[in-house]
Every structure is written in structure tokens, then in C-alpha cells.
PDB file of N, CA and C in Angstrom:
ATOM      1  N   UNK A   1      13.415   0.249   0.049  1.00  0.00           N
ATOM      2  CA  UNK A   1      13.389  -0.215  -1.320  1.00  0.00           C
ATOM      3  C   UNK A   1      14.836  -0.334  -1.785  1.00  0.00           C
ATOM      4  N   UNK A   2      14.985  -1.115  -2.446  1.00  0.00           N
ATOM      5  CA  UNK A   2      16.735  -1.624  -3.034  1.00  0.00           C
ATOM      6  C   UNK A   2      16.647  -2.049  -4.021  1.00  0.00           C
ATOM      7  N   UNK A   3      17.172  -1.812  -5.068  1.00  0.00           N
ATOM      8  CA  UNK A   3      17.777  -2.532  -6.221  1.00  0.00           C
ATOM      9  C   UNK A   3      18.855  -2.878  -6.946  1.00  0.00           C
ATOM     10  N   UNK A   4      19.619  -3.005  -7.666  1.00  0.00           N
ATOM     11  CA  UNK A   4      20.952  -3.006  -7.826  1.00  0.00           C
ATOM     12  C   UNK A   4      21.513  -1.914  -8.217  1.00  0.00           C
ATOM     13  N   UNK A   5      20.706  -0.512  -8.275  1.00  0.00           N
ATOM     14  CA  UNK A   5      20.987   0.784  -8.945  1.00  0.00           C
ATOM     15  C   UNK A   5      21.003   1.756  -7.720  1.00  0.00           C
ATOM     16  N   UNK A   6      20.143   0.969  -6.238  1.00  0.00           N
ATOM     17  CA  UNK A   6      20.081   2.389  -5.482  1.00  0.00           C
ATOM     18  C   UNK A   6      19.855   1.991  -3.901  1.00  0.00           C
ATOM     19  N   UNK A   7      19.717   2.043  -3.353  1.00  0.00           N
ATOM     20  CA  UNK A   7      18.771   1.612  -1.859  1.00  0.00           C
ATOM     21  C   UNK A   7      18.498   3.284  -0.861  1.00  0.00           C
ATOM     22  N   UNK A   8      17.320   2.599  -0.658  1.00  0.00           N
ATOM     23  CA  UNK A   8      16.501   4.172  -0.277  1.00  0.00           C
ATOM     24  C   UNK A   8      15.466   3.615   1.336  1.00  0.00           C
ATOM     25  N   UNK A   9      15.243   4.646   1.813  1.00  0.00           N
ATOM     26  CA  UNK A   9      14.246   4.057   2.898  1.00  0.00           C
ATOM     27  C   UNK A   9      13.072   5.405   2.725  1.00  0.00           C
ATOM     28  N   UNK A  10      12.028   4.926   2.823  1.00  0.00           N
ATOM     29  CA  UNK A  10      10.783   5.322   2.184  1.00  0.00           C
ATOM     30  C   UNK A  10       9.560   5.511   3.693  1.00  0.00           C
ATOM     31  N   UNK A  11       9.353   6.515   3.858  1.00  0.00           N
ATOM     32  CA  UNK A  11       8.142   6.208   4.319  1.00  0.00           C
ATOM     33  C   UNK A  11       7.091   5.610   3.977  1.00  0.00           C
ATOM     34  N   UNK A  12       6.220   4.525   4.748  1.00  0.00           N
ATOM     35  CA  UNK A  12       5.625   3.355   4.550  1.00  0.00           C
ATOM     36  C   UNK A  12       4.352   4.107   3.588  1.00  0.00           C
ATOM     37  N   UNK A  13       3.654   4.841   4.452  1.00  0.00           N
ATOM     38  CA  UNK A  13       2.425   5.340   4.340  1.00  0.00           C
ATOM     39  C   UNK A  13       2.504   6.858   3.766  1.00  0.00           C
ATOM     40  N   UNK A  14       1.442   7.395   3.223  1.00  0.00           N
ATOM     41  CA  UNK A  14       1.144   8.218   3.095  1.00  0.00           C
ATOM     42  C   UNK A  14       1.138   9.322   4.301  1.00  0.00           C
ATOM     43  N   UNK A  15       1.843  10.394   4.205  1.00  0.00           N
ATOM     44  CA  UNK A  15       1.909  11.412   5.506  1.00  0.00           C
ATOM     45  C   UNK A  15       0.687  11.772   5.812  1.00  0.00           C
ATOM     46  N   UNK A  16      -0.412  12.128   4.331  1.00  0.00           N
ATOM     47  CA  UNK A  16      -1.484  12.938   4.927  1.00  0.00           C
ATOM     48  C   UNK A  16      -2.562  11.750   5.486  1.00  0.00           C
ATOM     49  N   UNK A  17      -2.014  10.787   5.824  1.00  0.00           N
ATOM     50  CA  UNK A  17      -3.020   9.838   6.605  1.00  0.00           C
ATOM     51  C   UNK A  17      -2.508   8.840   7.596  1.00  0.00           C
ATOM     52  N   UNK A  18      -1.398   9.201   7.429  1.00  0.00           N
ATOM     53  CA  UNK A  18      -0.366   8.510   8.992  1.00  0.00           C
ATOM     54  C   UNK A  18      -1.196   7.678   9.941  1.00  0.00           C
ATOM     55  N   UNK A  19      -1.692   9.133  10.384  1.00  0.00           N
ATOM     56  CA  UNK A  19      -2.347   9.111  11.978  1.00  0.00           C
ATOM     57  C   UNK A  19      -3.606   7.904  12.276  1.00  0.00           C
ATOM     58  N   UNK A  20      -4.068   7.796  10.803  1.00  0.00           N
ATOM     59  CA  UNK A  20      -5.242   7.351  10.514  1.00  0.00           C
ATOM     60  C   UNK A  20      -4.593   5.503  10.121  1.00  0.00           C
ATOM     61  N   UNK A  21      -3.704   5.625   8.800  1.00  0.00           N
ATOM     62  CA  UNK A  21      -3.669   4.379   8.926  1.00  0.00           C
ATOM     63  C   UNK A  21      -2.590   3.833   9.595  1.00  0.00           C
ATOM     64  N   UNK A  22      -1.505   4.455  10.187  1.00  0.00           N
ATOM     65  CA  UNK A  22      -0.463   4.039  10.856  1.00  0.00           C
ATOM     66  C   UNK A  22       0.093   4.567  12.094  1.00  0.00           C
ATOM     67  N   UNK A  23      -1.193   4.774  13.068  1.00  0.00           N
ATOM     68  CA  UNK A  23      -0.551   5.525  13.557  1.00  0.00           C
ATOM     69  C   UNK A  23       0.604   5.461  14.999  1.00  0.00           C
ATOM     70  N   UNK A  24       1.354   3.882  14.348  1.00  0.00           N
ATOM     71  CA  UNK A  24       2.389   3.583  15.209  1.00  0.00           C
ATOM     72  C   UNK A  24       3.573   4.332  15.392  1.00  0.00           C
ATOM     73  N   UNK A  25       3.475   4.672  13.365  1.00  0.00           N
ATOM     74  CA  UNK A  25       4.569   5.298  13.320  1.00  0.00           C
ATOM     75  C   UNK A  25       4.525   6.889  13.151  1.00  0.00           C
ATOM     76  N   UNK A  26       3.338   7.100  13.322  1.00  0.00           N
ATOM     77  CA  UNK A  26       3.117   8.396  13.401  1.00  0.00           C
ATOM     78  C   UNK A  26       3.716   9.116  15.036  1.00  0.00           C
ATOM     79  N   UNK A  27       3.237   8.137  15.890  1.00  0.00           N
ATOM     80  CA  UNK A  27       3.141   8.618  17.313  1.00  0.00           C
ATOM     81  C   UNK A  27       4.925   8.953  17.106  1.00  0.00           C
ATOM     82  N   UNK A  28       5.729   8.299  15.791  1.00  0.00           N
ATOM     83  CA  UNK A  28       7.407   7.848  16.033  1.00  0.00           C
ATOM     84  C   UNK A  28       8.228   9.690  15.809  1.00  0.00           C
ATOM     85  N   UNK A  29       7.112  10.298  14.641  1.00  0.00           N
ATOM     86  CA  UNK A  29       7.913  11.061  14.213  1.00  0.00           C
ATOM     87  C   UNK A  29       6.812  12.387  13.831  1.00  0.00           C
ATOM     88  N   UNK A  30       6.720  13.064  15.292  1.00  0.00           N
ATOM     89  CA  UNK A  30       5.915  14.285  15.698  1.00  0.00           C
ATOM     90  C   UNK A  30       6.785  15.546  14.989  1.00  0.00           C
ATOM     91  N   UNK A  31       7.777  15.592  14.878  1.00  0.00           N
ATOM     92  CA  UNK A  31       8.714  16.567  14.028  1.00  0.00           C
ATOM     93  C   UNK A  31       8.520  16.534  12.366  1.00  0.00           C
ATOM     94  N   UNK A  32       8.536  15.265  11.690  1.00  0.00           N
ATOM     95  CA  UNK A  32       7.922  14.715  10.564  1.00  0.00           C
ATOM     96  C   UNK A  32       6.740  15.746  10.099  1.00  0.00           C
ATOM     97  N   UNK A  33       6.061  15.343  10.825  1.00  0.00           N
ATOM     98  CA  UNK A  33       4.152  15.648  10.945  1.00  0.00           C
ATOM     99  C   UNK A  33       3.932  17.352  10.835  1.00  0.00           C
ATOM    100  N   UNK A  34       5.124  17.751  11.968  1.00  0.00           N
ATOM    101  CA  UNK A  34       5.015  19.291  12.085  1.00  0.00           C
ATOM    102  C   UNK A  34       5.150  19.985  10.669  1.00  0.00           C
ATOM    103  N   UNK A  35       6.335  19.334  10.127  1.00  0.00           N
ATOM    104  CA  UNK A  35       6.767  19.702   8.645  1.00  0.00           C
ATOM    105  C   UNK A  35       5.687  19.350   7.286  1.00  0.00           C
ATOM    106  N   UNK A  36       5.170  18.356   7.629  1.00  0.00           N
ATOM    107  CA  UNK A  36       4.010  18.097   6.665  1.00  0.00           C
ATOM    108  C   UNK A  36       2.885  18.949   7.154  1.00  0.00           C
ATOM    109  N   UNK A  37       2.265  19.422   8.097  1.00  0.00           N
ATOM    110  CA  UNK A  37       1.505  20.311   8.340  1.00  0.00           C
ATOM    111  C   UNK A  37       1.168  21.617   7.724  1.00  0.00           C
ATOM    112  N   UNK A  38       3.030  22.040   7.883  1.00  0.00           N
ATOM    113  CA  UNK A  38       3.211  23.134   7.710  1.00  0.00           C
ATOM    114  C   UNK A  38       3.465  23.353   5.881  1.00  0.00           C
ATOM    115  N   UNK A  39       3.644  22.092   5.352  1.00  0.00           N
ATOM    116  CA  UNK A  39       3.656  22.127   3.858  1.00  0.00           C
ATOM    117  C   UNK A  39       2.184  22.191   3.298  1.00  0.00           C
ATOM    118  N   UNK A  40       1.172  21.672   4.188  1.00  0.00           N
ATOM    119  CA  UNK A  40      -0.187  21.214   3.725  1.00  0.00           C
ATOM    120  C   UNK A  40      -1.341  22.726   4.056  1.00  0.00           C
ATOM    121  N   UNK A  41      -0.213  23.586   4.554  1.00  0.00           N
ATOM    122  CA  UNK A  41      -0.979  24.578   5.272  1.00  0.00           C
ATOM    123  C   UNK A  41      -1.984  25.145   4.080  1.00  0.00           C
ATOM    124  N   UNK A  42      -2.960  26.354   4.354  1.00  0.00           N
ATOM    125  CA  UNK A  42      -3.395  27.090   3.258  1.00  0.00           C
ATOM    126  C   UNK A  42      -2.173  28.223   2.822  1.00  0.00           C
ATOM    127  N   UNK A  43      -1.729  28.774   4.129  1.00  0.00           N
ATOM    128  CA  UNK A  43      -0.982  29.475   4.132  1.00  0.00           C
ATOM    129  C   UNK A  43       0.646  29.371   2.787  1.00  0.00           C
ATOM    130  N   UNK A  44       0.495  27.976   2.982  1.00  0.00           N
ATOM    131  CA  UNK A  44       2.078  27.601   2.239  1.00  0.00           C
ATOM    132  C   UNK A  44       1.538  27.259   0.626  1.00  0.00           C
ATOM    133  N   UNK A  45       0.414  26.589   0.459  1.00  0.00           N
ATOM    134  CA  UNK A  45      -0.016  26.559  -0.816  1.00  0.00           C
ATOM    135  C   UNK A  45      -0.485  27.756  -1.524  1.00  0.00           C
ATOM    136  N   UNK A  46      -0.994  28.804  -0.744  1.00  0.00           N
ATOM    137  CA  UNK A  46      -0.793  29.992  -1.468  1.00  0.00           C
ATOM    138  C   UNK A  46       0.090  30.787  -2.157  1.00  0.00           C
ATOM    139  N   UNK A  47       1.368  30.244  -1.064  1.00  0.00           N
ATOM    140  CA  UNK A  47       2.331  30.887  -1.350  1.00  0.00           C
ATOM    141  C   UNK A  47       3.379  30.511  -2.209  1.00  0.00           C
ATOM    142  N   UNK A  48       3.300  29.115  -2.613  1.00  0.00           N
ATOM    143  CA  UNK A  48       3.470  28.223  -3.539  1.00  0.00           C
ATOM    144  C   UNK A  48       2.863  29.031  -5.127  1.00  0.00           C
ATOM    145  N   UNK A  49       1.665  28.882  -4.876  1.00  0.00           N
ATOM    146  CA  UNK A  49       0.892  29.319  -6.302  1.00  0.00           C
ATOM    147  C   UNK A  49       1.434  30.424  -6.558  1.00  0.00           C
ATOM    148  N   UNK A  50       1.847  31.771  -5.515  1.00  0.00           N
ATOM    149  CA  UNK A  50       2.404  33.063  -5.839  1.00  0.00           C
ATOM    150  C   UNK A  50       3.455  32.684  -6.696  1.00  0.00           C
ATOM    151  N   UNK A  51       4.198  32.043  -5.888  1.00  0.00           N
ATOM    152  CA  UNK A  51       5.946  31.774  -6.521  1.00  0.00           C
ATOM    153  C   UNK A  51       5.873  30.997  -7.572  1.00  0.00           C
ATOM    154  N   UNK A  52       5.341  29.999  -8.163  1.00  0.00           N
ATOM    155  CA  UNK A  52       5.411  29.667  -9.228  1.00  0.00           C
ATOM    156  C   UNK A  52       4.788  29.842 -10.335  1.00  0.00           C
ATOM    157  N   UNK A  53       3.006  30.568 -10.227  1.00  0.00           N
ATOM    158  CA  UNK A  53       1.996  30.570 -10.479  1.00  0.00           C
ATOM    159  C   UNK A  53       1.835  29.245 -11.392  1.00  0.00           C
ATOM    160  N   UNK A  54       1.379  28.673 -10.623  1.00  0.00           N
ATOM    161  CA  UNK A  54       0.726  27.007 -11.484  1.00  0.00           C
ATOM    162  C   UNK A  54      -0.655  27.086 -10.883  1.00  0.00           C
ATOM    163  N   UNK A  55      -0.808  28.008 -10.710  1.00  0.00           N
ATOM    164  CA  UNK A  55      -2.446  27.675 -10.533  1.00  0.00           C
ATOM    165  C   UNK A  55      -3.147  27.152  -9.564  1.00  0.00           C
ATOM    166  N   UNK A  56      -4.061  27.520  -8.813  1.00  0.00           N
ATOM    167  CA  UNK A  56      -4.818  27.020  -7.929  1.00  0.00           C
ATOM    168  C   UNK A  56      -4.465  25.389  -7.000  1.00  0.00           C
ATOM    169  N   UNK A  57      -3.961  25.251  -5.774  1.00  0.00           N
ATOM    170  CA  UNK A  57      -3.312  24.421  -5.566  1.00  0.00           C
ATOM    171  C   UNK A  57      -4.702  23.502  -4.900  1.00  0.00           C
ATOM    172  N   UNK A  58      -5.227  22.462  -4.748  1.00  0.00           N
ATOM    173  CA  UNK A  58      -6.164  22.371  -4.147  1.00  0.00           C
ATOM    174  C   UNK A  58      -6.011  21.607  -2.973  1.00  0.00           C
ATOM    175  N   UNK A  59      -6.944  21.001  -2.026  1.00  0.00           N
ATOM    176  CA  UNK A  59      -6.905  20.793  -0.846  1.00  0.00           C
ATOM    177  C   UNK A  59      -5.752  19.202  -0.684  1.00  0.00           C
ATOM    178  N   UNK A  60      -5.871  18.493  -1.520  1.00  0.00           N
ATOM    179  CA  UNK A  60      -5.148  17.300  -2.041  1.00  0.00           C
ATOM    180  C   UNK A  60      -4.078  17.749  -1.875  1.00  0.00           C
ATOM    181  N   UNK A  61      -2.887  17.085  -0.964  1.00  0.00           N
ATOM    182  CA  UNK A  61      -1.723  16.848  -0.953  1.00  0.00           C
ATOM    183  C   UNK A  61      -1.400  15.926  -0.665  1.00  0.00           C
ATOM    184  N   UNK A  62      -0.078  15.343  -1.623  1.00  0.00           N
ATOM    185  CA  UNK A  62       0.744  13.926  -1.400  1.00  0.00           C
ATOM    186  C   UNK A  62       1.854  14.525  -0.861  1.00  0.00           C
ATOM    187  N   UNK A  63       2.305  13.592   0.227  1.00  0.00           N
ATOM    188  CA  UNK A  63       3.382  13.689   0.984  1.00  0.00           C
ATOM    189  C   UNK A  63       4.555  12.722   1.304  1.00  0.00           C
ATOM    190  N   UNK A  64       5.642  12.621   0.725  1.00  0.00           N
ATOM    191  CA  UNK A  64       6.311  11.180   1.082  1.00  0.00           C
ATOM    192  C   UNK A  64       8.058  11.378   1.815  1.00  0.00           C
ATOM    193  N   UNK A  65       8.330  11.106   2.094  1.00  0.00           N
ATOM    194  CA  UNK A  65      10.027  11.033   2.393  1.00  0.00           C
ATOM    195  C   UNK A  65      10.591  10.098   1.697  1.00  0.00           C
ATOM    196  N   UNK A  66      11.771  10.525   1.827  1.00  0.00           N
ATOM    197  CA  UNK A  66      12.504   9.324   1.950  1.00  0.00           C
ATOM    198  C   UNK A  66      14.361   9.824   2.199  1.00  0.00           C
ATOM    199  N   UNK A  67      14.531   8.634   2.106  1.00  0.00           N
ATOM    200  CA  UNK A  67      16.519   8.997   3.169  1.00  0.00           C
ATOM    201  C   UNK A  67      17.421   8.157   1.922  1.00  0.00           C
ATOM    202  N   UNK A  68      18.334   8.519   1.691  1.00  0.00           N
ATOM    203  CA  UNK A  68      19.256   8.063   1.047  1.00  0.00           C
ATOM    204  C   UNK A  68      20.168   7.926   1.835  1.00  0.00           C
ATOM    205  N   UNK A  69      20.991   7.204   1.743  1.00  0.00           N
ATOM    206  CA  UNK A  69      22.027   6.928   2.450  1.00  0.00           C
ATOM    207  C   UNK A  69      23.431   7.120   1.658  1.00  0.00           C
ATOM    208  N   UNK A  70      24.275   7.269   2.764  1.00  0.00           N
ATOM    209  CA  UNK A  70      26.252   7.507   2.098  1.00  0.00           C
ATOM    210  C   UNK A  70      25.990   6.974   0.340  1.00  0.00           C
ATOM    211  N   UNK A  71      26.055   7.784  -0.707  1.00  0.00           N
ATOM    212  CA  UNK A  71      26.717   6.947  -1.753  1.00  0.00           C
ATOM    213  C   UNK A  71      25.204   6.403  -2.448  1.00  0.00           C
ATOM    214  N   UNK A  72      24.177   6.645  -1.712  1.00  0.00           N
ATOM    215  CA  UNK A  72      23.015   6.595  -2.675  1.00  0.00           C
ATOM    216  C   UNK A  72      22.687   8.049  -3.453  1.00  0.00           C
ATOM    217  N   UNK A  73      21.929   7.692  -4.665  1.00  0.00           N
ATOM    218  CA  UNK A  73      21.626   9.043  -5.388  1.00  0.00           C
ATOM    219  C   UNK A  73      19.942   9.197  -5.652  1.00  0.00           C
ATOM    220  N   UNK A  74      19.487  10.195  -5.925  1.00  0.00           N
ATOM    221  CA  UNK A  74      18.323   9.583  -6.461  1.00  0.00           C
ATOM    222  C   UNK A  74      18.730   9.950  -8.387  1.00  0.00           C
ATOM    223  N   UNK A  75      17.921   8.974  -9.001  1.00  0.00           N
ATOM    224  CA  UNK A  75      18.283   8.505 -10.531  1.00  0.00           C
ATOM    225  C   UNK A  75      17.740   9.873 -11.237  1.00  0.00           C
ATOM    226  N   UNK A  76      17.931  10.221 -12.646  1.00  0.00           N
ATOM    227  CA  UNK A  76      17.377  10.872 -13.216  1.00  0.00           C
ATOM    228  C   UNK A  76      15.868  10.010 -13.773  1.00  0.00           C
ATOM    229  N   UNK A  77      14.666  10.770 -13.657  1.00  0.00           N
ATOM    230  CA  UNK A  77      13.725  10.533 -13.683  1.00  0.00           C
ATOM    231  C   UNK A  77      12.529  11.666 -14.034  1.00  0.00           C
ATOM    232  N   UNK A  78      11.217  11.701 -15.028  1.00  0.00           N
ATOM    233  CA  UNK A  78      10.509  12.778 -14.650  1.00  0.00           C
ATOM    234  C   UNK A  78       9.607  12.336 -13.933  1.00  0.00           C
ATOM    235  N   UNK A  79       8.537  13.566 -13.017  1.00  0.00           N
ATOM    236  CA  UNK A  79       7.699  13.236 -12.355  1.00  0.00           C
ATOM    237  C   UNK A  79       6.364  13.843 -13.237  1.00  0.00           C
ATOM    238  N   UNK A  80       6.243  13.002 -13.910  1.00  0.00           N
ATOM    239  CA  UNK A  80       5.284  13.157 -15.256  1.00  0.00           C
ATOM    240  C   UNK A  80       3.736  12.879 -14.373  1.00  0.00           C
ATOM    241  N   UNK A  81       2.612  13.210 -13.988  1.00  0.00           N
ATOM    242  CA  UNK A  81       1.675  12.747 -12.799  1.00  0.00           C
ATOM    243  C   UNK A  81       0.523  13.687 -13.446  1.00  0.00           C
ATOM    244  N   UNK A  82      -0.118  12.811 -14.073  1.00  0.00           N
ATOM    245  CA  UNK A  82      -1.305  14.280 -14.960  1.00  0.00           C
ATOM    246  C   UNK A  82      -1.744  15.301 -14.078  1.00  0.00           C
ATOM    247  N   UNK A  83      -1.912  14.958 -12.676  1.00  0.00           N
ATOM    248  CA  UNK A  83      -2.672  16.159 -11.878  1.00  0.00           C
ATOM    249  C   UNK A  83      -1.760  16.866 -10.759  1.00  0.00           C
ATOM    250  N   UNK A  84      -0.429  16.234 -11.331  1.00  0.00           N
ATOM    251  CA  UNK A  84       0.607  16.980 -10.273  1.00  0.00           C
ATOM    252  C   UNK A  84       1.020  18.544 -11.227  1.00  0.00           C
ATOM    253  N   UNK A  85       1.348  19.394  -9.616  1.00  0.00           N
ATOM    254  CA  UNK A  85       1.073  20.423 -10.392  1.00  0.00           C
ATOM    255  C   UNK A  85       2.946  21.213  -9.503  1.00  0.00           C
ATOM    256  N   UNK A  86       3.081  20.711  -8.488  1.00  0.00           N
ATOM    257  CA  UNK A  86       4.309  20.849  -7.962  1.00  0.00           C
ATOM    258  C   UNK A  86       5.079  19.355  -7.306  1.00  0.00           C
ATOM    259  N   UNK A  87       6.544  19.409  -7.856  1.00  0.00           N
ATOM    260  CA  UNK A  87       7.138  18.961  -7.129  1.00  0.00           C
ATOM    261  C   UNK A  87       8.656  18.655  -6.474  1.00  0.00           C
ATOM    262  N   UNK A  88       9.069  19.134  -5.434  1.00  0.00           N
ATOM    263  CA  UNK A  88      10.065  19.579  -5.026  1.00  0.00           C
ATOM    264  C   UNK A  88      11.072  18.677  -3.897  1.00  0.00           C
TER     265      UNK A  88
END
């Protein structure tokens, strides 16, 4: 994605369905996957809810990357999302 304010590279798809709808680029980035796993765990959303207490995290997770490059930033922005409850 590029605009005259930023250029960013984005994962295409959604992580928690890679495998399912892409999984060309899934097969690309098995290290990726490990890390989203391990974010999607029960184990890590519990431990999430401890540390922040926001409340019951549920099975729903969005997952995205992305890379900035030399001299890109990301903008000031909120992540205003009625049913988002973390985001880091």
C-alpha cells in the first residue's frame, strides 16, 4: 500500500485463514504462522486478559503484519473497532 504520506507492505490475507485462503503464501512463511499461533493460543489470551484485564478475550482473532521500510512511519491514528478489545 503507498500513498504520498507512507508506503508499507501488508500481508495480503488474513493470518487466521492463510492456509485456507492462500495457502501459497502460507507454505512462504512457516515462522510467520508459528508466531500467530502462538498469539492465538488459549494460553496467550489468558494471559493477555490477566495483564490488562479487558475482559474475556474470545476465540476471534485478527491477525495482520506489516513492514515499513527505511524512513517509513506508521501515522498517528486510533484503532477505534467497536469489538476490538486489544491492540498492540
Amino acid at each position: 500500500k503507498e500513498t504520498d504520506l507512507f508506503k508499507v507492505y501488508q500481508v495480503p490475507h488474513d493470518l487466521g485463514t492463510i492456509e485456507r485462503t492462500a495457502p501459497h503464501l502460507a507454505d512462504k512463511a512457516p515462522s510467520l504462522l508459528r508466531v500467530r499461533d502462538a498469539l492465538y493460543s488459549e494460553s496467550t489470551r489468558r494471559l493477555v486478559e490477566r495483564i490488562t484485564g479487558c475482559g474475556r478475550i474470545g476465540d476471534t482473532v485478527d491477525c495482520s503484519a506489516n513492514v515499513y521500510m527505511r524512513g517509513g512511519h506508521l501515522l498517528c491514528h486510533d484503532d477505534v473497532i467497536g469489538n476490538r478489545l486489544v491492540s498492540f
